[in-house]
C-alpha atoms as a PDB file:
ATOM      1  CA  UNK A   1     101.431 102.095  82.057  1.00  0.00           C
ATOM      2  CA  UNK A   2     100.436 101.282  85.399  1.00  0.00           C
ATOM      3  CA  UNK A   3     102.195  98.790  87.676  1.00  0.00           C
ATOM      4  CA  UNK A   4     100.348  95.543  87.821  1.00  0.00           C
ATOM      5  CA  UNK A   5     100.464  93.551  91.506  1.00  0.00           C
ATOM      6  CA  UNK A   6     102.588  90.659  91.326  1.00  0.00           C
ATOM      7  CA  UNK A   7     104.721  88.373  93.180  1.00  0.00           C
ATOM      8  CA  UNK A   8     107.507  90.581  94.076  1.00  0.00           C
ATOM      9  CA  UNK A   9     104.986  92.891  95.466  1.00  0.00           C
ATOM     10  CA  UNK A  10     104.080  89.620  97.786  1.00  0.00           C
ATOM     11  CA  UNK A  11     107.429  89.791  98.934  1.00  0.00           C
ATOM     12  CA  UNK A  12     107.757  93.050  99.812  1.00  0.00           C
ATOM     13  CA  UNK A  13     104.706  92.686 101.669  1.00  0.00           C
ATOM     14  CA  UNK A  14     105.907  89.769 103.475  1.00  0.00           C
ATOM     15  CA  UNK A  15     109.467  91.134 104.123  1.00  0.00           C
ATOM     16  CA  UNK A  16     107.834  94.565 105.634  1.00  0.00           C
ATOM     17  CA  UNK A  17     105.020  92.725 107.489  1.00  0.00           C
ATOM     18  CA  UNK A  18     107.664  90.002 109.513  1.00  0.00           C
ATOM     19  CA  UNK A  19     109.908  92.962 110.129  1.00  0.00           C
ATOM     20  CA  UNK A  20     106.891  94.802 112.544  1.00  0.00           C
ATOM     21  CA  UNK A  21     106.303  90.711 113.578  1.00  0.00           C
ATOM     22  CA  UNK A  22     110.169  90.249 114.981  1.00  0.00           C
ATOM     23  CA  UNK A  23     110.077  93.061 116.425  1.00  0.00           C
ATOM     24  CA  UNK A  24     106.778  93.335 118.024  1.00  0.00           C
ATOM     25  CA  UNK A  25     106.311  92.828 121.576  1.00  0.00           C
ATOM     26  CA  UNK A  26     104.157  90.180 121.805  1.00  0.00           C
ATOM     27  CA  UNK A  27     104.497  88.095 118.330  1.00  0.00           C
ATOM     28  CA  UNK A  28     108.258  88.557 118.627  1.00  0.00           C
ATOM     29  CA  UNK A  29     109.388  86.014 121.087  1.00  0.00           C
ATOM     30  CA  UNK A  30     106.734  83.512 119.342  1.00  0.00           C
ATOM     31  CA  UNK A  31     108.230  83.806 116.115  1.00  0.00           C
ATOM     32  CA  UNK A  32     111.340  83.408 117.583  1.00  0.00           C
ATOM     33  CA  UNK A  33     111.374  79.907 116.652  1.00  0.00           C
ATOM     34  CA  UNK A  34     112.237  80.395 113.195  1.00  0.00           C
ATOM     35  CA  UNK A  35     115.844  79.659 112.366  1.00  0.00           C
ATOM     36  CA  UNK A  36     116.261  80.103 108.599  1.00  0.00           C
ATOM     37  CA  UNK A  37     114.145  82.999 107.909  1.00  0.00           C
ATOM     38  CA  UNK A  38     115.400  83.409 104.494  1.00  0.00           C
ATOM     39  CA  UNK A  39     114.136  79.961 103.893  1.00  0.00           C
ATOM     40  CA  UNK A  40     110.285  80.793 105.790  1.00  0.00           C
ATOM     41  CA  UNK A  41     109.922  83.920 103.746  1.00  0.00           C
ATOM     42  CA  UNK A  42     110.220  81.586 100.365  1.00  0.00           C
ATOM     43  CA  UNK A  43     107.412  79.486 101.660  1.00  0.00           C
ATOM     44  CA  UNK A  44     105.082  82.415 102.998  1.00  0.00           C
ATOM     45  CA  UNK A  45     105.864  84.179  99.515  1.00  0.00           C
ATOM     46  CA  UNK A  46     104.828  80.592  97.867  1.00  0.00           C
ATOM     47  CA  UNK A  47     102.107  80.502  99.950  1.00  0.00           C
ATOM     48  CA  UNK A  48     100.539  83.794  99.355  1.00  0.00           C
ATOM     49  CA  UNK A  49     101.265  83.319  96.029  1.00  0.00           C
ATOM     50  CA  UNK A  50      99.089  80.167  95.681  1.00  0.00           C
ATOM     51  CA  UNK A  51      96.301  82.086  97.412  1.00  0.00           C
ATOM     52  CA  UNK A  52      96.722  85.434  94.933  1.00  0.00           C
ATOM     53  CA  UNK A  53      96.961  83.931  91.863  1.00  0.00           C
ATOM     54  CA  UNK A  54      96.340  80.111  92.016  1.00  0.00           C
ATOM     55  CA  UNK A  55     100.246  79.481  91.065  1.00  0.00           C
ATOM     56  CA  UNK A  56      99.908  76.107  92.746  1.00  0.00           C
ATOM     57  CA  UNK A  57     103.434  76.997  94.380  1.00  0.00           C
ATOM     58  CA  UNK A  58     102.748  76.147  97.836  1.00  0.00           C
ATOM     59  CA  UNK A  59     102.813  72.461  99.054  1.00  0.00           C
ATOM     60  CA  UNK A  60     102.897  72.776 102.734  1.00  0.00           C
ATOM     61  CA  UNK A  61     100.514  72.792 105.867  1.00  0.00           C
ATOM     62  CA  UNK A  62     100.398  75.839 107.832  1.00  0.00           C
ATOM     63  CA  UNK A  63      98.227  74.893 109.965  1.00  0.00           C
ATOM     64  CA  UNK A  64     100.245  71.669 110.984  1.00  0.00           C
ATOM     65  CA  UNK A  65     103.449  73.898 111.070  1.00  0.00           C
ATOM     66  CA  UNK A  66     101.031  76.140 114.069  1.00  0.00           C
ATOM     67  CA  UNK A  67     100.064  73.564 116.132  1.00  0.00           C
ATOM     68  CA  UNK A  68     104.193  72.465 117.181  1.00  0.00           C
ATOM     69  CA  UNK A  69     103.582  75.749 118.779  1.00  0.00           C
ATOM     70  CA  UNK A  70     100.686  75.904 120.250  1.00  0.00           C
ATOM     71  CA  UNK A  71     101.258  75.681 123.720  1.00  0.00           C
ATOM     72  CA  UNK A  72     102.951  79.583 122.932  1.00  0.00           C
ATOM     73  CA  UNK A  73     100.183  80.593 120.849  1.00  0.00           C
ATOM     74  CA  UNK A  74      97.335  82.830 122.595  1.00  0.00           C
ATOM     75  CA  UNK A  75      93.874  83.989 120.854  1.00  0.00           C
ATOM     76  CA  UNK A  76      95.379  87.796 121.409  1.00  0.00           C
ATOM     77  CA  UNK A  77      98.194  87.164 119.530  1.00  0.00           C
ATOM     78  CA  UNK A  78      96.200  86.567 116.156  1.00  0.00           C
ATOM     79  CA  UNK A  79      94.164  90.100 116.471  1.00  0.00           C
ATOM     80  CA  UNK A  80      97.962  91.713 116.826  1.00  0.00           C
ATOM     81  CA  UNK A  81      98.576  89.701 113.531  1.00  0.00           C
ATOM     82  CA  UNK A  82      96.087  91.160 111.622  1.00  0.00           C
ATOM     83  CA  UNK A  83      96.680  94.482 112.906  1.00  0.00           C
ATOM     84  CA  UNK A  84     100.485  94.217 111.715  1.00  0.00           C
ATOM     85  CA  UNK A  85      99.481  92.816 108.549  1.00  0.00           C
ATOM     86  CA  UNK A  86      96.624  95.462 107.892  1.00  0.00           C
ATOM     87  CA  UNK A  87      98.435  98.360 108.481  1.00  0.00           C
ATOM     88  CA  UNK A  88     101.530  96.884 105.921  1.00  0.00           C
ATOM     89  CA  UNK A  89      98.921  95.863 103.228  1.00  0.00           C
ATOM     90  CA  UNK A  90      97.328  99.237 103.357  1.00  0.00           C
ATOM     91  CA  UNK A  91     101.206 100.797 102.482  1.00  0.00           C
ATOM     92  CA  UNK A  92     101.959  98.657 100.250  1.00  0.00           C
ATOM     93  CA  UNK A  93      99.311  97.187  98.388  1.00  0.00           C
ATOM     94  CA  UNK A  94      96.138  98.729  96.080  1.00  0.00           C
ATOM     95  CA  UNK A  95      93.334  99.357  98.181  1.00  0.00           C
ATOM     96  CA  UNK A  96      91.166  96.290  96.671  1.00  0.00           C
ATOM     97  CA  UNK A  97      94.006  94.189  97.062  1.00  0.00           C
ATOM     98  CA  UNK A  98      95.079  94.936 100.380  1.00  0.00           C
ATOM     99  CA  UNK A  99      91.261  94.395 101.193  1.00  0.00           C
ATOM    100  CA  UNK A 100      91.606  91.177  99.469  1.00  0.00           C
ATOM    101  CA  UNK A 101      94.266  90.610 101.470  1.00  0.00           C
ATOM    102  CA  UNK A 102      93.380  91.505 104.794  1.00  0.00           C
ATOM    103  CA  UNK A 103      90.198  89.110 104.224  1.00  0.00           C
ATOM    104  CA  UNK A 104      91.772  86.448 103.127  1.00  0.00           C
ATOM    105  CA  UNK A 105      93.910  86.214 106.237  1.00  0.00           C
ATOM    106  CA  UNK A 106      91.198  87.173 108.730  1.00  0.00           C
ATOM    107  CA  UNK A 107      89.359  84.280 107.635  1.00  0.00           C
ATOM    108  CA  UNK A 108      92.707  81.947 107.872  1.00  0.00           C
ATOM    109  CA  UNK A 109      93.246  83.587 111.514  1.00  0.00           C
ATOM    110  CA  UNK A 110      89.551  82.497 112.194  1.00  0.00           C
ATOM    111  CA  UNK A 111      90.662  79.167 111.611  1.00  0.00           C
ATOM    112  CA  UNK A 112      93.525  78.687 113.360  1.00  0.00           C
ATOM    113  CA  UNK A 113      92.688  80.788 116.532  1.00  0.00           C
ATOM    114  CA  UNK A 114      89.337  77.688 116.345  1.00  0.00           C
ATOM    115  CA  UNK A 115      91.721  75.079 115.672  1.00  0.00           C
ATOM    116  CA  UNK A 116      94.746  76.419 118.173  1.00  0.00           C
ATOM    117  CA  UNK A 117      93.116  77.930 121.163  1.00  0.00           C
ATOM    118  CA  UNK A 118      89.240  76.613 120.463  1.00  0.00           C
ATOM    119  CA  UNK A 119      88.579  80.163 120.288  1.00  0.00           C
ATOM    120  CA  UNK A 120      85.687  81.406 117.509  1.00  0.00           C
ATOM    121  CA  UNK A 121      85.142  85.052 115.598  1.00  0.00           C
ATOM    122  CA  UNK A 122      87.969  87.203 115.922  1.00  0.00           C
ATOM    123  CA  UNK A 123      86.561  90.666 116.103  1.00  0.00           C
ATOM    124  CA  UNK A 124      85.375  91.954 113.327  1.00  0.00           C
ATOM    125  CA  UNK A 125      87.578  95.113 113.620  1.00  0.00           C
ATOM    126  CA  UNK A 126      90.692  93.253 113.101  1.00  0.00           C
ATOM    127  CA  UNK A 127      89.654  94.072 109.291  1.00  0.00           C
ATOM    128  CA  UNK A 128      87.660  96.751 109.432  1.00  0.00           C
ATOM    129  CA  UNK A 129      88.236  99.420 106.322  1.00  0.00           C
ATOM    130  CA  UNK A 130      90.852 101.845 107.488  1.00  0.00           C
ATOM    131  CA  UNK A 131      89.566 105.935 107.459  1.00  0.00           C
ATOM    132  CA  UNK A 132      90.849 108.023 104.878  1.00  0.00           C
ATOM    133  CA  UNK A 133      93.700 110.206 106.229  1.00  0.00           C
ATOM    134  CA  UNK A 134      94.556 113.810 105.595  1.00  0.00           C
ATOM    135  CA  UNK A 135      98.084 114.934 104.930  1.00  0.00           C
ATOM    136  CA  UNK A 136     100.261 116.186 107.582  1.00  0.00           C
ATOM    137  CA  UNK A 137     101.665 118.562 105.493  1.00  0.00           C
ATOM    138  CA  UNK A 138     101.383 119.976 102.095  1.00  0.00           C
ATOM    139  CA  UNK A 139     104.615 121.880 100.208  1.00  0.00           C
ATOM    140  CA  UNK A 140     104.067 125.244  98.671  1.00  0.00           C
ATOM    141  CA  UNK A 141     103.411 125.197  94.832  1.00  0.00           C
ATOM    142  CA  UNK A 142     106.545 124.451  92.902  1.00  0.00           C
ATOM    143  CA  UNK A 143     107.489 125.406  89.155  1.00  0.00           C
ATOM    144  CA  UNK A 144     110.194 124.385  87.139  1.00  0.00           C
ATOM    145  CA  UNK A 145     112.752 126.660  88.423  1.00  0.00           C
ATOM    146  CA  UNK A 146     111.746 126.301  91.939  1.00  0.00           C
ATOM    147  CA  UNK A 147     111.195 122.383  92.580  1.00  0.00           C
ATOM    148  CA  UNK A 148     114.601 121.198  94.535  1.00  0.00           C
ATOM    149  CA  UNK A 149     117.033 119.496  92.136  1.00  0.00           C
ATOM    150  CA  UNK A 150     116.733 116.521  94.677  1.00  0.00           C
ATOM    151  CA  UNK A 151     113.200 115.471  93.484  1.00  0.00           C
ATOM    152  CA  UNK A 152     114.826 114.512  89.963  1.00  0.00           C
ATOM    153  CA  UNK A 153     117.348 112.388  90.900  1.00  0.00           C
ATOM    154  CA  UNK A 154     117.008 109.069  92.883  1.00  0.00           C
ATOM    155  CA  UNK A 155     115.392 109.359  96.637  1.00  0.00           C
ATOM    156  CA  UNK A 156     112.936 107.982  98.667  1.00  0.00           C
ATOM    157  CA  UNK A 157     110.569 108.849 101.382  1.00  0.00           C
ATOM    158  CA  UNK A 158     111.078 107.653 105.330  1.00  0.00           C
ATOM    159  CA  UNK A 159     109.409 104.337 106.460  1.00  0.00           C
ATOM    160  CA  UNK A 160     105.890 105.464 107.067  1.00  0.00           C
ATOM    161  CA  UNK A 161     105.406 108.159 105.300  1.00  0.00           C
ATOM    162  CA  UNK A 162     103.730 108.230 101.591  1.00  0.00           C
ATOM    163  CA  UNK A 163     103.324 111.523  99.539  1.00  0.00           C
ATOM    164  CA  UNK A 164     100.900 112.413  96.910  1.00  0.00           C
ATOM    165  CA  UNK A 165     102.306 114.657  94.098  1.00  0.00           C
ATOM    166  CA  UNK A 166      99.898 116.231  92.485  1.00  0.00           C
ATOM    167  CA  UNK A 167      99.996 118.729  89.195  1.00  0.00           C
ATOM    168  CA  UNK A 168      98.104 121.537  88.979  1.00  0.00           C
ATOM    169  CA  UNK A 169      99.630 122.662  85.553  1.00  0.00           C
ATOM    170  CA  UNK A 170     101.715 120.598  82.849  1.00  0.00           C
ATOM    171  CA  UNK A 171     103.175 117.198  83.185  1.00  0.00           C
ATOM    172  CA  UNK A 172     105.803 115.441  85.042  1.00  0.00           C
ATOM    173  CA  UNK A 173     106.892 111.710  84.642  1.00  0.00           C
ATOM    174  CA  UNK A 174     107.867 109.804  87.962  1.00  0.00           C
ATOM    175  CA  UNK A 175     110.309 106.628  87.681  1.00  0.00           C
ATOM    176  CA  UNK A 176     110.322 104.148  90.390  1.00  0.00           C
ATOM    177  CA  UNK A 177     113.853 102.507  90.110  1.00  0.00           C
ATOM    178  CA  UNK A 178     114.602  99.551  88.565  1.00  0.00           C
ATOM    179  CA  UNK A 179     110.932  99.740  86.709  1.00  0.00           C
ATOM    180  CA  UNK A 180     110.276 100.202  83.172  1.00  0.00           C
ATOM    181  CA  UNK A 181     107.003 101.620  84.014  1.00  0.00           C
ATOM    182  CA  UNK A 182     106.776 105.520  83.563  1.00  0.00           C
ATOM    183  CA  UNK A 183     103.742 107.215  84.451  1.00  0.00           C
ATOM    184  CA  UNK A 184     102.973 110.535  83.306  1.00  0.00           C
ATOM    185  CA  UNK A 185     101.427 112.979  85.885  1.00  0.00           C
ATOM    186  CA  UNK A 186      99.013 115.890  84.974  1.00  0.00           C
ATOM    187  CA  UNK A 187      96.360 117.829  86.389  1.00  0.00           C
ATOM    188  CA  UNK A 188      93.946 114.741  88.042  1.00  0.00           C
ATOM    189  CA  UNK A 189      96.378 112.046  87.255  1.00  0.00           C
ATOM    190  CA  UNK A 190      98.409 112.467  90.710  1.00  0.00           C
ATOM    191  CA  UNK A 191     101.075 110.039  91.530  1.00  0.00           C
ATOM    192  CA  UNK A 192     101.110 107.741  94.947  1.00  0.00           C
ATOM    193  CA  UNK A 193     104.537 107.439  96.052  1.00  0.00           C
ATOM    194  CA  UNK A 194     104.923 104.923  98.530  1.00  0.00           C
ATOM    195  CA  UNK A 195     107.762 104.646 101.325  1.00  0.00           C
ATOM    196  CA  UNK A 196     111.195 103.558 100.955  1.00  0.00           C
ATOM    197  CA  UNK A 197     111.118 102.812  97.433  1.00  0.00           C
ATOM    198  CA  UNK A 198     113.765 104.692  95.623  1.00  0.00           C
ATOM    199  CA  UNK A 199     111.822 107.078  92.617  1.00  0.00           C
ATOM    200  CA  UNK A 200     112.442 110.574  90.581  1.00  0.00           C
ATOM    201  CA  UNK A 201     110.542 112.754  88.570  1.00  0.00           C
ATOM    202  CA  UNK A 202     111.347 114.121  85.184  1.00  0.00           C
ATOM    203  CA  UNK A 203     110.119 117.901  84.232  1.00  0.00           C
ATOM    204  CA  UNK A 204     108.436 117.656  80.760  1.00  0.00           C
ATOM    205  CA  UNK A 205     108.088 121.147  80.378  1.00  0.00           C
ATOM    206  CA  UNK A 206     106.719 124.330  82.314  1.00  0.00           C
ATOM    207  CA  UNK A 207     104.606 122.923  85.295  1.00  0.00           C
ATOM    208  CA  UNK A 208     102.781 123.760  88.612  1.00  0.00           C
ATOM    209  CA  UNK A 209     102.975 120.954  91.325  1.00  0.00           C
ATOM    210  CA  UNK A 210     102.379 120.742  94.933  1.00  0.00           C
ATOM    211  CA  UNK A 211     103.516 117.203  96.977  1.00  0.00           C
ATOM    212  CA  UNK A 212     101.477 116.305  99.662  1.00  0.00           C
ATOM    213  CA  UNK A 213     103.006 113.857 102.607  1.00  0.00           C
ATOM    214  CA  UNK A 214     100.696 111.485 104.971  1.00  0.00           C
ATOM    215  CA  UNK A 215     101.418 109.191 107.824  1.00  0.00           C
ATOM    216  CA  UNK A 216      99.952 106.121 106.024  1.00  0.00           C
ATOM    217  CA  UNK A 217      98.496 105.429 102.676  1.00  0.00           C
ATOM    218  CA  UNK A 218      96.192 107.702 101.681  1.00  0.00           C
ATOM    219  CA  UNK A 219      92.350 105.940 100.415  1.00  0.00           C
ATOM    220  CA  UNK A 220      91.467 108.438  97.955  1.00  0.00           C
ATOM    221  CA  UNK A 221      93.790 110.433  95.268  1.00  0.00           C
ATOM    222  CA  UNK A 222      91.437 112.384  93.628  1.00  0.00           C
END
């Protein structure tokens, strides 16, 4: 079974994406502001929620919420949020979601950058596709007997980095925690593993498997 996009997956999103916010530069002293962000993150995830799948859940106006701020707010700042929010949609989310996505809040960036700073058409590259990387490094081809004991219990890759594992010969389950999802990996059925989230595989037999590692998601598996 494959994992179907849902409103933790939101969240995730969201908790990722204001991390790089706070922390940036120039959107960090902005955002600032914020004093309960336990609190904000529940109404972004209701928010994004009600744009996703029509759940109705948020009540609120951003927009109003915005303009408080505005005097703070610069034209500039709004490209740098859809850069932060691209790149953490592209990690974390299907590629037609995160495209989904990364529209949806290009367009709301549109109108608020109009309706803070009178300022029209953000550039168009603030959403442009991203190009497909190549990994940075590929393992040798492991076996049954060779592929480190670490792989099949719990572990998870660095922030930033996302591996392929792909099966040349046999099978091989991977597990994210927590899931009840299993998904069996053969030869061109590879498996996406994304960063930081815990995972293991399980050996079904004899098999033939190299893992691949890139410095963002990869576009293509096949």
């Amino acid at each position: 079974m494959t994992h179907q996009f849902g409103e933790a997956d939101i969240s995730r999103i969201l908790d990722r994406f204001y991390q790089r916010v706070r922390a940036d530069e120039q959107l960090g002293p902005v955002f600032a502001v914020v004093e309960d962000w336990d609190d904000h993150l529940t109404r972004l995830a209701e928010f994004w929620s009600s744009l996703m799948f029509t759940s109705g859940r948020y009540k609120g106006n951003p927009l109003a919420m915005h303009l408080i701020h505005a005097d703070r707010i610069r034209p500039a700042m709004f490209i740098r949020w859809l850069e932060l929010w691209r790149q953490t949609t592209v990690e974390l989310a299907p590629p037609d979601i995160a495209g989904d996505m990364q529209d949806r809040a290009k367009r709301i960036a549109d109108r608020f950058s109009l309706m803070i700073c009178n300022f029209e058409n953000l550039p168009e590259e603030a959403k442009a596709p991203p190009v497909s990387p190549v990994p940075y490094r590929i393992s040798s081809l492991f076996d049954e007997v060779t592929l480190p004991r670490a792989l099949l219990g719990s572990h998870a890759l660095k922030a930033g980095t996302w591996a392929i594992v792909r099966i040349e010969e046999g099978q091989v389950r991977y597990r994210q925690d927590g899931m009840p999802d299993v998904k069996l990996l053969e030869p061109g059925i590879p498996g996406l593993v994304p960063p930081e989230i815990p995972h293991s595989l399980e050996l079904a037999g004899r098999v033939k498997l190299r893992i691949e590692f890139y410095d963002r998601r990869p576009t293509a598996q096949h």
